[in-house]
C-alpha atoms as a PDB file:
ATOM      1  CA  UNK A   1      86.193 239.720-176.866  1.00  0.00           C
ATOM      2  CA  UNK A   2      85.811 238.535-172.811  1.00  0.00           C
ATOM      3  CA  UNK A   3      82.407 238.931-171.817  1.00  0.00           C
ATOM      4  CA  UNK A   4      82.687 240.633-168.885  1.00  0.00           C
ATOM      5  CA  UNK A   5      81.619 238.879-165.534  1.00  0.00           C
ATOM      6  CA  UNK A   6      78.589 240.145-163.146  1.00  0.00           C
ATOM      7  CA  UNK A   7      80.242 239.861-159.390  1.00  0.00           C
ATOM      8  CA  UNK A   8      77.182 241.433-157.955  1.00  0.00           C
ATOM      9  CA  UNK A   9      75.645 239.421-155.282  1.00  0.00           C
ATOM     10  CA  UNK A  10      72.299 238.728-156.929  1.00  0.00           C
ATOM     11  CA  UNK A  11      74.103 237.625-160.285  1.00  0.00           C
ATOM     12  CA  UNK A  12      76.581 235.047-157.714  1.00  0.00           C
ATOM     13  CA  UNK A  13      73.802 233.811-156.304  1.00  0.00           C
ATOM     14  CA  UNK A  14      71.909 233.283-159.547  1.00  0.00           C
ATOM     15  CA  UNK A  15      75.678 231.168-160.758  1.00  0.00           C
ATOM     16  CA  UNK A  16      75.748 229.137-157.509  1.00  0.00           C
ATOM     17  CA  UNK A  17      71.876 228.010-157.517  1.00  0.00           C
ATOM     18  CA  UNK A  18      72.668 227.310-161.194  1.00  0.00           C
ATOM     19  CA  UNK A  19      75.623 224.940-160.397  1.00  0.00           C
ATOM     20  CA  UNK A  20      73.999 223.539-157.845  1.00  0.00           C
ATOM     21  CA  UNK A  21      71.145 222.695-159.852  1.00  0.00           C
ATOM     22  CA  UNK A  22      73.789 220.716-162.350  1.00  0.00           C
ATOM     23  CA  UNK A  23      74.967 219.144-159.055  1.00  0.00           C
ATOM     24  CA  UNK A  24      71.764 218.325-158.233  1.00  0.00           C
ATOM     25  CA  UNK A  25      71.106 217.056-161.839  1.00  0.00           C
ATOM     26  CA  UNK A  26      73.642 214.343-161.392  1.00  0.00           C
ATOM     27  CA  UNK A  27      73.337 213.495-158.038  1.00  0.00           C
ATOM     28  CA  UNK A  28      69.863 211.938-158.986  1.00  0.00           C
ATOM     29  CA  UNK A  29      70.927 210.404-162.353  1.00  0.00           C
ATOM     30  CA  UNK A  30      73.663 208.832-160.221  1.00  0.00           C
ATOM     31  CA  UNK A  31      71.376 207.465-157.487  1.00  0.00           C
ATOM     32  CA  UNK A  32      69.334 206.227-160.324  1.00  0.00           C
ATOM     33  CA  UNK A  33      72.226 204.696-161.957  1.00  0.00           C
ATOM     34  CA  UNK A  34      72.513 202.627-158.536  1.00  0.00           C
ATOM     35  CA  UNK A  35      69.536 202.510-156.688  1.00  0.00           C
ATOM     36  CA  UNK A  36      67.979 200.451-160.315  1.00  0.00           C
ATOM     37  CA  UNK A  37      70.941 197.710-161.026  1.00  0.00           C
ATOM     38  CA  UNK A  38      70.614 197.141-156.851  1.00  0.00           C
ATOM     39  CA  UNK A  39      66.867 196.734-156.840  1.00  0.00           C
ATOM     40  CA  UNK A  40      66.912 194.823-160.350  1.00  0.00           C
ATOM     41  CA  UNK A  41      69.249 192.676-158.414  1.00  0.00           C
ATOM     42  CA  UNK A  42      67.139 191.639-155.591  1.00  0.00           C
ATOM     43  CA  UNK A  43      64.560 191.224-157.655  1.00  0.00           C
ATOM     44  CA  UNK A  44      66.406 188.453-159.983  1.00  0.00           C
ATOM     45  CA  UNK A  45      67.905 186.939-156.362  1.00  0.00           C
ATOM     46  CA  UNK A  46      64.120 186.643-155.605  1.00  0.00           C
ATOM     47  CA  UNK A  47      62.039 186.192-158.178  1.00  0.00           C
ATOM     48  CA  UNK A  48      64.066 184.357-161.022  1.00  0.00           C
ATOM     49  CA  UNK A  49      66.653 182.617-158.986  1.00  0.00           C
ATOM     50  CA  UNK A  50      64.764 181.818-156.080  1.00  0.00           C
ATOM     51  CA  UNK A  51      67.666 181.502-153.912  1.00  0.00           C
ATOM     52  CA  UNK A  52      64.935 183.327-151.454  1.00  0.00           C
ATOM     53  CA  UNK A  53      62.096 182.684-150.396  1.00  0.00           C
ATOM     54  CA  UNK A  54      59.392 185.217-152.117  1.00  0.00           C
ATOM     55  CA  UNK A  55      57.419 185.783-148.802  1.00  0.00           C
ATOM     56  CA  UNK A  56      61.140 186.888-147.264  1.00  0.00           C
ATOM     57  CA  UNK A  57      61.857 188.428-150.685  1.00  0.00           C
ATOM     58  CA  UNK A  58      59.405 190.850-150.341  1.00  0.00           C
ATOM     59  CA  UNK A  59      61.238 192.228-146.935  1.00  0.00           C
ATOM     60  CA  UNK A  60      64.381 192.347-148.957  1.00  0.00           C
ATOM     61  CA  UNK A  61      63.224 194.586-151.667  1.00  0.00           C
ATOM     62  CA  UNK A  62      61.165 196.522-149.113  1.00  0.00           C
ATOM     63  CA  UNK A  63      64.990 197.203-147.448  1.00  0.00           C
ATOM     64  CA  UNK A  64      66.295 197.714-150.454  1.00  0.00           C
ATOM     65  CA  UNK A  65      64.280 200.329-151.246  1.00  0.00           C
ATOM     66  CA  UNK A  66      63.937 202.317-148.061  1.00  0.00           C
ATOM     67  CA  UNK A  67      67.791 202.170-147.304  1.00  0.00           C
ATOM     68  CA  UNK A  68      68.330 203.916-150.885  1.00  0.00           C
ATOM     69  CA  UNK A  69      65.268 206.386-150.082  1.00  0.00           C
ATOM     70  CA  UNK A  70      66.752 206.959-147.045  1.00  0.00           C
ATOM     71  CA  UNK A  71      70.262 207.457-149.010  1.00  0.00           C
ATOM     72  CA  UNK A  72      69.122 209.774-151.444  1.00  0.00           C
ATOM     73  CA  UNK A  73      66.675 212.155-148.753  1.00  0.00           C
ATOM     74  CA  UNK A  74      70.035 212.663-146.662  1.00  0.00           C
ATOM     75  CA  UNK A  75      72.387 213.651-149.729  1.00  0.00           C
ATOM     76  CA  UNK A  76      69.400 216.058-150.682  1.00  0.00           C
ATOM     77  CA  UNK A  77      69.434 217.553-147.030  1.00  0.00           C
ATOM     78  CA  UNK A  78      73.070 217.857-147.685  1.00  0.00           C
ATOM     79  CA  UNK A  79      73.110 219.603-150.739  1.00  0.00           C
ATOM     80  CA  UNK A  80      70.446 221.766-149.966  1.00  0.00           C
ATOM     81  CA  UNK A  81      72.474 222.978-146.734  1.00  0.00           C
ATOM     82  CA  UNK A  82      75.793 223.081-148.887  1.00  0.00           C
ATOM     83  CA  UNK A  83      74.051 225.648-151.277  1.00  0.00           C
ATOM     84  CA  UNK A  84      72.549 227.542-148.357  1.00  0.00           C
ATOM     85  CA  UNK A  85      75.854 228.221-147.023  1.00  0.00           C
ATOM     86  CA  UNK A  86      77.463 229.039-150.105  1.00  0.00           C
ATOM     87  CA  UNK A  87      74.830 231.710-151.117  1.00  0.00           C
ATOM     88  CA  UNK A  88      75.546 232.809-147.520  1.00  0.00           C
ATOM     89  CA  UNK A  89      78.802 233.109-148.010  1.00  0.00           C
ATOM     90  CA  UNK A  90      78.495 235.433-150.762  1.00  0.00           C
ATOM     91  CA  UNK A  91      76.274 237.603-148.672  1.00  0.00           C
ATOM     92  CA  UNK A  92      72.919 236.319-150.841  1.00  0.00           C
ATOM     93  CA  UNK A  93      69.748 235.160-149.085  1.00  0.00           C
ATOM     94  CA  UNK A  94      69.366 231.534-149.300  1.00  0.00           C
ATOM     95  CA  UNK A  95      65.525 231.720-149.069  1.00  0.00           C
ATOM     96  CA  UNK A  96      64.667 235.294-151.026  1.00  0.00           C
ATOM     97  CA  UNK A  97      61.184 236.954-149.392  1.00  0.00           C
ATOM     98  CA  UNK A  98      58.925 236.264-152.917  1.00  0.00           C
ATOM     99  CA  UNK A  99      55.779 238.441-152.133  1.00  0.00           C
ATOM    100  CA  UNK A 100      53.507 236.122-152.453  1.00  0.00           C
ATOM    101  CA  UNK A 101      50.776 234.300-149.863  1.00  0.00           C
ATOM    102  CA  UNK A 102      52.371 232.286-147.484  1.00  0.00           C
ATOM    103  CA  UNK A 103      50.688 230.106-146.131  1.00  0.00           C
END
């Protein structure tokens, strides 16, 4: 037997934030699964190779690092906006009041 499917907003919203948070999931693993071999790279370019100098290496894994940071915080931004709008879209409240302190 079908299990029937919830269309009410709150259970949509609760499917969306879930795919979103597999999205989300993989979008890290993925940077990870980049971000690593790249660094691991410099570091072998620098450090066992010494094709640079390790004074100038430094700068290089230093770039390295902050370009991927830099990378990763705007695909976050991205996907946070992306689910935003679709839990708009479905007439949902990204950002649900939670009754608690703010602060």
């Amino acid at each position: 037997m079908a299990e029937s499917m919830d269309y009410s907003t709150e259970a949509q919203v609760r499917r969306i934030s879930a795919d979103f948070a597999r999205r989300r999931a993989r979008m890290f693993l993925a940077s990870a699964c980049v971000e690593g071999p790249v660094l691991l790279g410099a570091i072998v370019v620098v450090y066992v190779l010494k094709l640079v100098d390790p004074q100038f290496g430094v700068w290089i894994l230093l770039a390295v690092a902050l370009l991927s940071g830099l990378c990763l915080s705007a695909l976050v931004i991205s996907h946070a906006r992306a689910e935003q709008q679709a839990i708009r879209d479905v007439g949902g409240t990204p950002f649900p009041p939670s009754g608690g302190p703010t602060f």
